[in-house]
C-alpha atoms as a PDB file:
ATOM      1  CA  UNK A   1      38.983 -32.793  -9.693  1.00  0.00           C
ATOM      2  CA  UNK A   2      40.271 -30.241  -6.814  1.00  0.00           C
ATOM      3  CA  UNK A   3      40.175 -27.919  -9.707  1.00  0.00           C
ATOM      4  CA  UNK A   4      36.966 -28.449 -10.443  1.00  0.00           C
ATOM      5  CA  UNK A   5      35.933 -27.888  -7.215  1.00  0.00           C
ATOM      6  CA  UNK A   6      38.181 -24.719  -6.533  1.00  0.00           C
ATOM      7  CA  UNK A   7      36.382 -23.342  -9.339  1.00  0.00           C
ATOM      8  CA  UNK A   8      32.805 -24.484  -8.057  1.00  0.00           C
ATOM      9  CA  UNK A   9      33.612 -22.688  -4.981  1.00  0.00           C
ATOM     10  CA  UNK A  10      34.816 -19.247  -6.478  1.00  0.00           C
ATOM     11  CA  UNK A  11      31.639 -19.268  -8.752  1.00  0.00           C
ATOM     12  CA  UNK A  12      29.237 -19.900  -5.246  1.00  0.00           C
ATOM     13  CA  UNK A  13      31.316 -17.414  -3.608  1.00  0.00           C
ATOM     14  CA  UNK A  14      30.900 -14.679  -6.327  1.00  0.00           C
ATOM     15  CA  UNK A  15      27.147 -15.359  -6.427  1.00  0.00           C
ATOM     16  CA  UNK A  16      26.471 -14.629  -3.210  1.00  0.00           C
ATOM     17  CA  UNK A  17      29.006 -11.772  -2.864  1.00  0.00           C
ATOM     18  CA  UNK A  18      27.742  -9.964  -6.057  1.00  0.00           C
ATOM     19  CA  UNK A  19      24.353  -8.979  -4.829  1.00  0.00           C
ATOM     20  CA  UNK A  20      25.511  -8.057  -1.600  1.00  0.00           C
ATOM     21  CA  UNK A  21      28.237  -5.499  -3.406  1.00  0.00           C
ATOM     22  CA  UNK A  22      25.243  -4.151  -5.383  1.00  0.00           C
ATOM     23  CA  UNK A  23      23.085  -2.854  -2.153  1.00  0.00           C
ATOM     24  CA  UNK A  24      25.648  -1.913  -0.247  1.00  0.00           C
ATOM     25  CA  UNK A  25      26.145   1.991   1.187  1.00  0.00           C
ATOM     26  CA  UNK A  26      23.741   4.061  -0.428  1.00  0.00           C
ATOM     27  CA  UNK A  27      24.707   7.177   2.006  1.00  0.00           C
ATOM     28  CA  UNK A  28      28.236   6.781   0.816  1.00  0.00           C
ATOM     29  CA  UNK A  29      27.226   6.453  -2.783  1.00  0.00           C
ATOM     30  CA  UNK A  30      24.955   9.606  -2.369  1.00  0.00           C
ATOM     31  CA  UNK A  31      27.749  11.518  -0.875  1.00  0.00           C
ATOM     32  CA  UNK A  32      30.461  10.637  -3.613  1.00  0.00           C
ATOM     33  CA  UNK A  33      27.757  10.853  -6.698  1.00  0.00           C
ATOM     34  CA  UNK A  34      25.003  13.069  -5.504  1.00  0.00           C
ATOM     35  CA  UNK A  35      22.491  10.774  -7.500  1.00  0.00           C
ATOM     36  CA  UNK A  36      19.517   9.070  -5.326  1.00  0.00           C
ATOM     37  CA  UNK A  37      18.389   6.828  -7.956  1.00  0.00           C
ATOM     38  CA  UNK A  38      14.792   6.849  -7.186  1.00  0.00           C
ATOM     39  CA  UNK A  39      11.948   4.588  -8.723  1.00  0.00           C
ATOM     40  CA  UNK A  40       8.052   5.313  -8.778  1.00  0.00           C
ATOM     41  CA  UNK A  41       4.980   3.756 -11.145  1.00  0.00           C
ATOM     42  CA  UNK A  42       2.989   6.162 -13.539  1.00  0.00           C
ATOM     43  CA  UNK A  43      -0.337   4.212 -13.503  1.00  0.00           C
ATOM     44  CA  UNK A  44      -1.818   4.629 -10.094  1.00  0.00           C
ATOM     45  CA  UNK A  45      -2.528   8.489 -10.169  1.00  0.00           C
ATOM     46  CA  UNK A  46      -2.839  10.126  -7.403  1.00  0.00           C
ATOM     47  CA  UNK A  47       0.601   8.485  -6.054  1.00  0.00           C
ATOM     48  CA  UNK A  48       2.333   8.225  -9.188  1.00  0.00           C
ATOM     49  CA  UNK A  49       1.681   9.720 -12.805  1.00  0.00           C
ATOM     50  CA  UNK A  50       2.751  11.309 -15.799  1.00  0.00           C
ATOM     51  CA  UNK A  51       1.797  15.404 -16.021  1.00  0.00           C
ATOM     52  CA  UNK A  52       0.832  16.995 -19.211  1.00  0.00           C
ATOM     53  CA  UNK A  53       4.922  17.197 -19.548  1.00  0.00           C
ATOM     54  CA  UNK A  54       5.186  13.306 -19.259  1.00  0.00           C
ATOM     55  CA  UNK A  55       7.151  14.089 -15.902  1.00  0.00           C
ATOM     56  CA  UNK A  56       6.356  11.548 -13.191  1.00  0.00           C
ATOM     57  CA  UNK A  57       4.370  13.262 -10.486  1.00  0.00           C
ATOM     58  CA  UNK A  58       2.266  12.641  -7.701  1.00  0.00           C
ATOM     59  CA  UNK A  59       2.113  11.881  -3.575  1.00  0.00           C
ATOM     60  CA  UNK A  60       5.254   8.650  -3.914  1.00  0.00           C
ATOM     61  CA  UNK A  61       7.296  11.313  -6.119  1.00  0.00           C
ATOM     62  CA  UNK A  62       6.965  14.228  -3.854  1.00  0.00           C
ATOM     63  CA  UNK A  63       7.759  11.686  -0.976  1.00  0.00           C
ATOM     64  CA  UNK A  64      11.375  10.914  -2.840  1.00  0.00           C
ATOM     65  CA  UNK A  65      11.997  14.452  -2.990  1.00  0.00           C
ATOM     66  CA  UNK A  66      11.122  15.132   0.593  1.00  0.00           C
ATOM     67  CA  UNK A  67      13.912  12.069   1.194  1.00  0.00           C
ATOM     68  CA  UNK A  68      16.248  13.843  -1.168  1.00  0.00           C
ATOM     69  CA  UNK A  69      16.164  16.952   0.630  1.00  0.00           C
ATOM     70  CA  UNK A  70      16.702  15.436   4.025  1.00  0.00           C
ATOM     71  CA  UNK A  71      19.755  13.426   2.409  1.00  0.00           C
ATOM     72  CA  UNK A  72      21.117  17.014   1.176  1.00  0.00           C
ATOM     73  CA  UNK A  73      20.663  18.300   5.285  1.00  0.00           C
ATOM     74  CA  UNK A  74      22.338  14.893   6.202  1.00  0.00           C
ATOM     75  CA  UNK A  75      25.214  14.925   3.516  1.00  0.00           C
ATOM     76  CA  UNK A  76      25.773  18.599   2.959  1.00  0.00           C
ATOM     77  CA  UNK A  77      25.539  18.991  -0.949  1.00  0.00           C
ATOM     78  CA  UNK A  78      23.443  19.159  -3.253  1.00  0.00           C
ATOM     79  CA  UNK A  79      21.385  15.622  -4.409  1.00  0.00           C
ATOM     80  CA  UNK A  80      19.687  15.045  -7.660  1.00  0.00           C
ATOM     81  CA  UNK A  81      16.723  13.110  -8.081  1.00  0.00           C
ATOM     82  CA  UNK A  82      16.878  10.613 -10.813  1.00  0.00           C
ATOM     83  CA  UNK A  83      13.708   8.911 -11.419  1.00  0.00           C
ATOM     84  CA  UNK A  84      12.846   5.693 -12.824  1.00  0.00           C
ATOM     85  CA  UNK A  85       9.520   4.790 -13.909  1.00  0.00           C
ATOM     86  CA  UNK A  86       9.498   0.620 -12.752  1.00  0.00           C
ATOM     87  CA  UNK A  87       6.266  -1.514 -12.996  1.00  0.00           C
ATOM     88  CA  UNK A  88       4.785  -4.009 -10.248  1.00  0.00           C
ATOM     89  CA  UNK A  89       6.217  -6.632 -12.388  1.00  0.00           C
ATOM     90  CA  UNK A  90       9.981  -4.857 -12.437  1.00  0.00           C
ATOM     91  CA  UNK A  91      10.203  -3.221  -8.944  1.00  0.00           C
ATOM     92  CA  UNK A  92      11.639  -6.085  -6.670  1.00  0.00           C
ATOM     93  CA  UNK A  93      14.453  -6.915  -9.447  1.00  0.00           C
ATOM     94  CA  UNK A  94      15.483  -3.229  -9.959  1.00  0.00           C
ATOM     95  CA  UNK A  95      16.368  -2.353  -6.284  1.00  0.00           C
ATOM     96  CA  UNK A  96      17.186  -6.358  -5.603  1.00  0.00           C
ATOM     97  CA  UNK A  97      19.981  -5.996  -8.661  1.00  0.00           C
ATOM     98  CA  UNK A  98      21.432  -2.398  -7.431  1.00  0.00           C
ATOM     99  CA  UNK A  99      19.615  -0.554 -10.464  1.00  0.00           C
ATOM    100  CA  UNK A 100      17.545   1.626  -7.954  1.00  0.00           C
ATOM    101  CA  UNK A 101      18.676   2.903  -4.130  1.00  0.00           C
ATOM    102  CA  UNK A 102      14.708   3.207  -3.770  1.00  0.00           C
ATOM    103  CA  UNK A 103      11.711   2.660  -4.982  1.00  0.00           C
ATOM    104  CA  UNK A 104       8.294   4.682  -3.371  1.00  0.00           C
ATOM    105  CA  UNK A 105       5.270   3.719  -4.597  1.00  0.00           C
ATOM    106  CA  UNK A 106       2.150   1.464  -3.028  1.00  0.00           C
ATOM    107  CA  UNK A 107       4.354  -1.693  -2.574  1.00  0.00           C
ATOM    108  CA  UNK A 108       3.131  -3.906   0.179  1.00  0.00           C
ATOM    109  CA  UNK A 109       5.565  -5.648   2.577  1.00  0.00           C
ATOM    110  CA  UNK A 110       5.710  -9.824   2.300  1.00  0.00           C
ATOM    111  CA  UNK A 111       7.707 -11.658   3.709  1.00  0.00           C
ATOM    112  CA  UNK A 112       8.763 -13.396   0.094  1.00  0.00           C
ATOM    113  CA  UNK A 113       9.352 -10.124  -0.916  1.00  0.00           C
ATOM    114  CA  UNK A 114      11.560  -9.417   2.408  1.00  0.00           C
ATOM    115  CA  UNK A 115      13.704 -12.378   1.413  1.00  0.00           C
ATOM    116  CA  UNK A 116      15.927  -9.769  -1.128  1.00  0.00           C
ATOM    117  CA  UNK A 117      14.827  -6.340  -0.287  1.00  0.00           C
ATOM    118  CA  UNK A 118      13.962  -4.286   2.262  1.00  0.00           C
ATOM    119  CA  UNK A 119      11.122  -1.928   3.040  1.00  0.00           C
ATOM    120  CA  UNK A 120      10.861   1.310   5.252  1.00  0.00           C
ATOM    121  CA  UNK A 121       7.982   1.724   8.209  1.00  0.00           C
ATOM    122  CA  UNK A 122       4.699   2.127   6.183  1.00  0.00           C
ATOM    123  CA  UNK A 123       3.628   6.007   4.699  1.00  0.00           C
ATOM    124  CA  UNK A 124       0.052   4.725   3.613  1.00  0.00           C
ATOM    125  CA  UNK A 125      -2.339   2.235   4.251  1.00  0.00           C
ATOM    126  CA  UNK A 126      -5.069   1.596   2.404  1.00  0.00           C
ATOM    127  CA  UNK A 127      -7.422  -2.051   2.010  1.00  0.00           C
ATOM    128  CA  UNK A 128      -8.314  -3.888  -1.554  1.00  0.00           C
ATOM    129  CA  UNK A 129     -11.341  -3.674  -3.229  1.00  0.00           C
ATOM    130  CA  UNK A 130     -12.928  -4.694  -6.886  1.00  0.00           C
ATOM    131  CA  UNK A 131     -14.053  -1.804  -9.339  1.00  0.00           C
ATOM    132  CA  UNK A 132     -16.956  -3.063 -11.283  1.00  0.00           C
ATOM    133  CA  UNK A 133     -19.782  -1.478 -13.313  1.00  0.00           C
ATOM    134  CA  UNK A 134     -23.030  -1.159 -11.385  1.00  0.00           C
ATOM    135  CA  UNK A 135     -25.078  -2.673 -14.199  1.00  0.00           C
ATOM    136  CA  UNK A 136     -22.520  -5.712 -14.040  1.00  0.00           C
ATOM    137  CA  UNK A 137     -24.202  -6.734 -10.625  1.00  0.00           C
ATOM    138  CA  UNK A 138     -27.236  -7.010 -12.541  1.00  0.00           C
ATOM    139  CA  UNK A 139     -25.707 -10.341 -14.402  1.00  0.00           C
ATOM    140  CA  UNK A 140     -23.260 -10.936 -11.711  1.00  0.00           C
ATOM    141  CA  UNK A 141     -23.956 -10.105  -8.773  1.00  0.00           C
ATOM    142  CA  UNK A 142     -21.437 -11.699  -6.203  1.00  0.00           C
ATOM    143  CA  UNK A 143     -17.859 -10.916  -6.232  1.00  0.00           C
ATOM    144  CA  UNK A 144     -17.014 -14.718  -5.990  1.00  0.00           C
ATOM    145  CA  UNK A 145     -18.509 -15.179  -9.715  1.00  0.00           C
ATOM    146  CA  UNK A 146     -16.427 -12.496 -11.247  1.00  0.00           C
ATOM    147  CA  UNK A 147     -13.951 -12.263 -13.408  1.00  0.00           C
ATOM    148  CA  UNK A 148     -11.192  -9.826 -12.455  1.00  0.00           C
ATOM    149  CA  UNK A 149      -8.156  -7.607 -13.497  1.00  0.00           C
ATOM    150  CA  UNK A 150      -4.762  -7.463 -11.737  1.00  0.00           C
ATOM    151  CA  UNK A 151      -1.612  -6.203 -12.042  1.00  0.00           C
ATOM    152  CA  UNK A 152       1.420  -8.460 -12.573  1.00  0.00           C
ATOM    153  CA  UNK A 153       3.918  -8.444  -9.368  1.00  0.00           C
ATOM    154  CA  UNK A 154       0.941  -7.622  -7.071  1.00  0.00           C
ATOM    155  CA  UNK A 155      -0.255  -9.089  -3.691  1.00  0.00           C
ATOM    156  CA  UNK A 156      -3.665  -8.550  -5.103  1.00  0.00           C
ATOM    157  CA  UNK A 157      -4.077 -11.746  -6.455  1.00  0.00           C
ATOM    158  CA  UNK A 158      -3.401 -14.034  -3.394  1.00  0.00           C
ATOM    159  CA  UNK A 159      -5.564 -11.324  -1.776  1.00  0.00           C
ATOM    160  CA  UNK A 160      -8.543 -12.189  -3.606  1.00  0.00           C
ATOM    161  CA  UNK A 161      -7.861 -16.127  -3.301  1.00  0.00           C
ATOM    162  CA  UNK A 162      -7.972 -15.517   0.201  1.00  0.00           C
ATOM    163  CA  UNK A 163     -10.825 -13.835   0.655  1.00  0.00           C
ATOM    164  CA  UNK A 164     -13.173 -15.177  -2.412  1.00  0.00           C
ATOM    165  CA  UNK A 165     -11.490 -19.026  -2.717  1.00  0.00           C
ATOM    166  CA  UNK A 166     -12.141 -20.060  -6.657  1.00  0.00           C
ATOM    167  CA  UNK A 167     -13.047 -16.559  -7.891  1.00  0.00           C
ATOM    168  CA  UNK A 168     -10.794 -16.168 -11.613  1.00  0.00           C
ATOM    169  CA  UNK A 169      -8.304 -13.428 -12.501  1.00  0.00           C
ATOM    170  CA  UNK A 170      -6.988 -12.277 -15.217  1.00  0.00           C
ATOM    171  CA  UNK A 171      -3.515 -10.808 -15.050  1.00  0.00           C
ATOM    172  CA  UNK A 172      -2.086  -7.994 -17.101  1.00  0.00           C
ATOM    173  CA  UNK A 173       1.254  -6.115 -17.338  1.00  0.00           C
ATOM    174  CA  UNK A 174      -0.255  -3.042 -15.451  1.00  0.00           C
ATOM    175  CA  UNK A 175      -3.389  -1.440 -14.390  1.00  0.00           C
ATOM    176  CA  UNK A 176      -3.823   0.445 -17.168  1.00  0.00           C
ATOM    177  CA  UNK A 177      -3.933  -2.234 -19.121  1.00  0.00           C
ATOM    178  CA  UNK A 178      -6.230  -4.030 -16.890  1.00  0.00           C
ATOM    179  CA  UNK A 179      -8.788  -0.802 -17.043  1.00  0.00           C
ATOM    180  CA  UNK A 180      -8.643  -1.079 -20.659  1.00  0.00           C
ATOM    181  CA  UNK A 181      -9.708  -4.816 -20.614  1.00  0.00           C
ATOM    182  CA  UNK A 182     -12.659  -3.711 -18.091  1.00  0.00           C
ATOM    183  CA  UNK A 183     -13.479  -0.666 -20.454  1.00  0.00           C
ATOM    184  CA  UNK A 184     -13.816  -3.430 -23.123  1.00  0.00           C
ATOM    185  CA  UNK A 185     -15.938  -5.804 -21.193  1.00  0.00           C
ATOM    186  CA  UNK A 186     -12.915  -8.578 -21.837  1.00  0.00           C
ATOM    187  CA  UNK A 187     -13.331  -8.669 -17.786  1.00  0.00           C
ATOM    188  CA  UNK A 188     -16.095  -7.811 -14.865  1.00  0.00           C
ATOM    189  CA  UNK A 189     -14.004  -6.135 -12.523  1.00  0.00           C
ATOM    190  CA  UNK A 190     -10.304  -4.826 -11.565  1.00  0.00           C
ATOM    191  CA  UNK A 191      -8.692  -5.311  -8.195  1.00  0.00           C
ATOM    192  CA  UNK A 192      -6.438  -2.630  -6.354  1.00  0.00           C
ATOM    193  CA  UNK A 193      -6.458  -0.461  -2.831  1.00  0.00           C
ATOM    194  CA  UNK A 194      -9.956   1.174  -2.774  1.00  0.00           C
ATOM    195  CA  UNK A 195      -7.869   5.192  -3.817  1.00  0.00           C
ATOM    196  CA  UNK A 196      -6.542   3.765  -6.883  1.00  0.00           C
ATOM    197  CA  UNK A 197      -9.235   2.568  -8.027  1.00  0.00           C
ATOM    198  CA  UNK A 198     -11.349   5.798  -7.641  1.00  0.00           C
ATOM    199  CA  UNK A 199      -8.650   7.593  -9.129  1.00  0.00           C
ATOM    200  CA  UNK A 200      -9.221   5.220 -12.416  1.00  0.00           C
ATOM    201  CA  UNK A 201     -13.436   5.540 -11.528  1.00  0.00           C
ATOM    202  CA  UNK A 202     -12.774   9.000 -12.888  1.00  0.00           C
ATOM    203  CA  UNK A 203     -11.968   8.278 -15.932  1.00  0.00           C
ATOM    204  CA  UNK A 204     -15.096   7.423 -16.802  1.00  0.00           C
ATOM    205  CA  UNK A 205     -18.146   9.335 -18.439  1.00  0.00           C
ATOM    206  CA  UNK A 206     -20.937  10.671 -16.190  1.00  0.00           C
ATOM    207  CA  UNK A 207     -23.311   8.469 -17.479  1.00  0.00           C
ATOM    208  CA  UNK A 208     -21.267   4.979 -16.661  1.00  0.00           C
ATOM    209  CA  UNK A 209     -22.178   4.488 -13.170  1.00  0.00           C
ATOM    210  CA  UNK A 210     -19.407   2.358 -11.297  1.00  0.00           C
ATOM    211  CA  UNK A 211     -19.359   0.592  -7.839  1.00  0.00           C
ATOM    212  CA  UNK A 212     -16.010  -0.769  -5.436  1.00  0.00           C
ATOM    213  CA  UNK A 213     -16.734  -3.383  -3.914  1.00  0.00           C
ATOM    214  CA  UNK A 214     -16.924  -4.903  -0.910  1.00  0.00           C
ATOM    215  CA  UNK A 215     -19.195  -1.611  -0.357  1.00  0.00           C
ATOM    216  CA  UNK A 216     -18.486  -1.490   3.209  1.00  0.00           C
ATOM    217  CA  UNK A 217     -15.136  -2.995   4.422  1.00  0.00           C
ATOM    218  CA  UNK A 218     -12.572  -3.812   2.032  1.00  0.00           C
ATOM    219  CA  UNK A 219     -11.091  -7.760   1.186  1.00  0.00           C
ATOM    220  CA  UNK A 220      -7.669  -6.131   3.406  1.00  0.00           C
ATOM    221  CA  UNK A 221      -5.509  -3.554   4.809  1.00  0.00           C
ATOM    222  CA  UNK A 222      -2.432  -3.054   3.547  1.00  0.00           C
ATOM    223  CA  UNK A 223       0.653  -1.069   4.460  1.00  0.00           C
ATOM    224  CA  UNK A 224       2.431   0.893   1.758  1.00  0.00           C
ATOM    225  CA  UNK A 225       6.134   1.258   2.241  1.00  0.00           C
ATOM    226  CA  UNK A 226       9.260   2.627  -0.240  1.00  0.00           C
ATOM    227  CA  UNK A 227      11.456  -0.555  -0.779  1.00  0.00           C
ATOM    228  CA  UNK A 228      15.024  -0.288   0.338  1.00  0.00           C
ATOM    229  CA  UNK A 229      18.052  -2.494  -0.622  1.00  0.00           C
ATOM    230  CA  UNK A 230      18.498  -5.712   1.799  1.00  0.00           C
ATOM    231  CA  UNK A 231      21.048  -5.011   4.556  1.00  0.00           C
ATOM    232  CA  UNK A 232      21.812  -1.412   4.544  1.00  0.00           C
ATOM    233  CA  UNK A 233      20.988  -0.123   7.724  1.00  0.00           C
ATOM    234  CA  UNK A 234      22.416   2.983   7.523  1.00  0.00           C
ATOM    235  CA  UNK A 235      20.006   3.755   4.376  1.00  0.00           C
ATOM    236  CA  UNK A 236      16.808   2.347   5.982  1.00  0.00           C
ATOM    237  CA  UNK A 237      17.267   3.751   9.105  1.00  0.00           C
ATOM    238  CA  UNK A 238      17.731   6.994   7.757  1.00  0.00           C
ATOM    239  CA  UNK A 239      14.321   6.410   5.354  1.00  0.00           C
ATOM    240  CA  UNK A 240      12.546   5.958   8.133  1.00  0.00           C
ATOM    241  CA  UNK A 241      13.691   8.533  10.431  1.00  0.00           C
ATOM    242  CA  UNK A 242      13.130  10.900   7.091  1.00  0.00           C
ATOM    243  CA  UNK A 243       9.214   9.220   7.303  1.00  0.00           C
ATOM    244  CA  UNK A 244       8.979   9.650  11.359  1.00  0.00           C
ATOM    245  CA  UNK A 245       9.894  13.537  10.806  1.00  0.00           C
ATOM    246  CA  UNK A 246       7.521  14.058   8.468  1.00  0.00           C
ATOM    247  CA  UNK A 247       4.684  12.627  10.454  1.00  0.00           C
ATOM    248  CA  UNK A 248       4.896  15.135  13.394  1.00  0.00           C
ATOM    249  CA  UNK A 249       1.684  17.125  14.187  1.00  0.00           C
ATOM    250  CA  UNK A 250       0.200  14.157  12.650  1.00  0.00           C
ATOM    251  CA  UNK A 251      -1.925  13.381  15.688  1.00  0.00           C
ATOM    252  CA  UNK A 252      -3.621  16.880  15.329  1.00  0.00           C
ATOM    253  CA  UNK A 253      -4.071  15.989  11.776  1.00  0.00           C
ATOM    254  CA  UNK A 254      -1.201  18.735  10.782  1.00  0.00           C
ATOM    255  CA  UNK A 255       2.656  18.744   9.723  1.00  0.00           C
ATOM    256  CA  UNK A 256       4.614  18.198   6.610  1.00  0.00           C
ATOM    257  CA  UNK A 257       2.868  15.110   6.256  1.00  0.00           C
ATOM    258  CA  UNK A 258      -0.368  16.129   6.354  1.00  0.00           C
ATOM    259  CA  UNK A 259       0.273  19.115   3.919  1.00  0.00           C
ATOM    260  CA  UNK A 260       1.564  16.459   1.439  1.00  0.00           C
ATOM    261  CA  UNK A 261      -1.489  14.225   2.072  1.00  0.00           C
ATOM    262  CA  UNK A 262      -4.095  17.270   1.792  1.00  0.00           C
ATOM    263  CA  UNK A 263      -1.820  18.390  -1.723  1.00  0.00           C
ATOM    264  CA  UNK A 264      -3.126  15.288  -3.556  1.00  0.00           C
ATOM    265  CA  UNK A 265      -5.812  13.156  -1.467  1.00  0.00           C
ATOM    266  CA  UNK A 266      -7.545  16.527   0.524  1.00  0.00           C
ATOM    267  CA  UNK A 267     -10.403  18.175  -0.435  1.00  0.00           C
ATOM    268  CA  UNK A 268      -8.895  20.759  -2.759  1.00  0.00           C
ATOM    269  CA  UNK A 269      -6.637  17.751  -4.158  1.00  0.00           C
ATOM    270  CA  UNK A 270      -6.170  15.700  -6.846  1.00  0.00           C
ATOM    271  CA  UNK A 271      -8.623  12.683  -5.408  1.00  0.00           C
ATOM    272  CA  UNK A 272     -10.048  13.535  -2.723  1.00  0.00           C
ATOM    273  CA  UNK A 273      -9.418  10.625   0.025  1.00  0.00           C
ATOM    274  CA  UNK A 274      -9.904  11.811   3.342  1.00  0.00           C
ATOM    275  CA  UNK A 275      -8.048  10.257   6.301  1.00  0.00           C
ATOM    276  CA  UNK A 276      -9.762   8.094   9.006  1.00  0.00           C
ATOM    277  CA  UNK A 277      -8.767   8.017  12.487  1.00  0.00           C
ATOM    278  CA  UNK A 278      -7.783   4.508  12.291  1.00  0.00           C
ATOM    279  CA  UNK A 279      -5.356   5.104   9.525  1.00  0.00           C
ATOM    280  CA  UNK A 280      -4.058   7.630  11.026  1.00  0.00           C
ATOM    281  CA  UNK A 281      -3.381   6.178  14.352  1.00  0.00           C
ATOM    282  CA  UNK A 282      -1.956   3.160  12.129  1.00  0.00           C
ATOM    283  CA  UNK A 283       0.900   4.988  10.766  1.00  0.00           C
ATOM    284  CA  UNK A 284       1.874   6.833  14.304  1.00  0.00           C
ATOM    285  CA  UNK A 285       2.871   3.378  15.492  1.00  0.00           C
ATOM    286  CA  UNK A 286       5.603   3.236  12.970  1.00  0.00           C
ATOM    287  CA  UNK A 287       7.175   5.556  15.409  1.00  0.00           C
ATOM    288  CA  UNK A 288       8.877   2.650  17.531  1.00  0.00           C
ATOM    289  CA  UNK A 289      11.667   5.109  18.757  1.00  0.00           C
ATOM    290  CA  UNK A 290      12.130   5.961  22.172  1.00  0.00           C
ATOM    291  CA  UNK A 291      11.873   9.657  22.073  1.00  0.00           C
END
């Protein structure tokens, strides 16, 4: 019986040690490997997509290299961005399991999610709407009476509980897959942060007009933040004071930041998205640091 027991007790003690062993150091791992295993999806264009090359590109990809740079500056050698394409479904497992040192793409912050990873002070912020075709409001016209796409692994589900009790979703391994079922009339609408879902919009011909909806204030706000492995300090803090430096001259609407944000959501950009005061003020407050 005490053997039994002995053996319980190594087997709880493993468990618990393992996935702390697996998210532990990144900074030292960087400096001994000069990998940054980075993550980023390739179906919400303008943050993440695939180029005519297949290569992953967009505003969460260039935001991993800015990181990568500032972790050569820190380390002093050169550090190689490996990138991982991960899905909503995917994400939380591949940085929870040690897989990924970070993951950048529109992931919002819950506190289920917070209970095995970690996230860095927000980079976007954005609210969630419902992408619908205009002549679909002729048949249905309330949001409540829709049926609508999501994503697997994304808050946007409980979102529209919230916010329409009763309305039906359909779920699908990722949003391209969930376009294709609007595309097909399989569904009315598709749910996601109001840019991603004029990024898809585009897709379509001229002559299929398309609304988001709510037309006026979106069903949330959300903060978009890279996620980070649970208890590494060091790592996080060192994210975030990457994200801080970026974001100076922000306030006068100028800076690193704002030349990354005017490469893919300015007017000359990929989707043009301008920036409101309000978000903008929103993501100075991540700046908690006493200067």
């Amino acid at each position: 019986m005490s053997q039994f027991i002995s053996s319980a007790l190594l087997a709880a003690l493993l468990s618990f040690l393992v996935p702390c062993m697996a998210s532990a150091d990144v900074l030292s791992e960087l400096a001994r490997t000069g990998v940054l295993r980075a993550g980023t999806r390739a179906d919400v264009a303008p943050f993440g997509f695939r180029d005519e090359n297949n290569i992953p590109v967009g505003f969460s990809v260039d935001l991993l290299d800015r990181i990568r740079v500032a972790a050569e500056e820190r380390l002093g050698r050169k550090i190689e961005l490996d990138m991982t394409v991960v899905t909503p479904a995917n994400r939380i497992n591949k940085v929870e399991d040690g897989e990924l040192d970070i993951i950048c793409e529109i992931a919002t912050p819950t506190w289920e999610r917070e209970a095995v990873v970690d996230f860095s002070i927000p980079f976007f912020r954005d609210g969630t709407r419902v992408l619908a075709f205009r002549e679909t409001l002729n048949n249905v016209p309330e949001l409540k009476d829709m049926v609508i796409g999501i994503a697997e692994g994304t808050t946007t589900g409980s979102i529209l509980e919230e916010a329409l009790p009763g309305v039906q979703t359909l779920t699908y391994p990722s949003m391209d897959e969930a376009f294709a079922a609007l595309r097909s009339g399989e569904i009315n609408g598709i749910a996601n942060v109001g840019v991603i879902l004029l990024g898809l919009s585009r897709q379509f011909a001229a002559d299929q007009s398309v609304v988001l909806l709510p037309r006026i204030e979106p069903l949330s706000s959300e903060a978009m933040a890279c996620i980070l492995p649970q208890n590494d300090s060091a790592w996080r803090d060192f994210v975030n004071a990457t994200i801080v430096d970026l974001m100076q001259g922000l306030r006068d609407y100028r800076g690193d930041y704002m030349q990354l944000y005017d490469q893919w959501f300015g007017r000359d950009g990929v989707l043009p998205y301008p920036m409101d005061r309000s978000t903008r003020d929103y993501l100075l407050r991540g700046d908690i640091w006493a200067q």
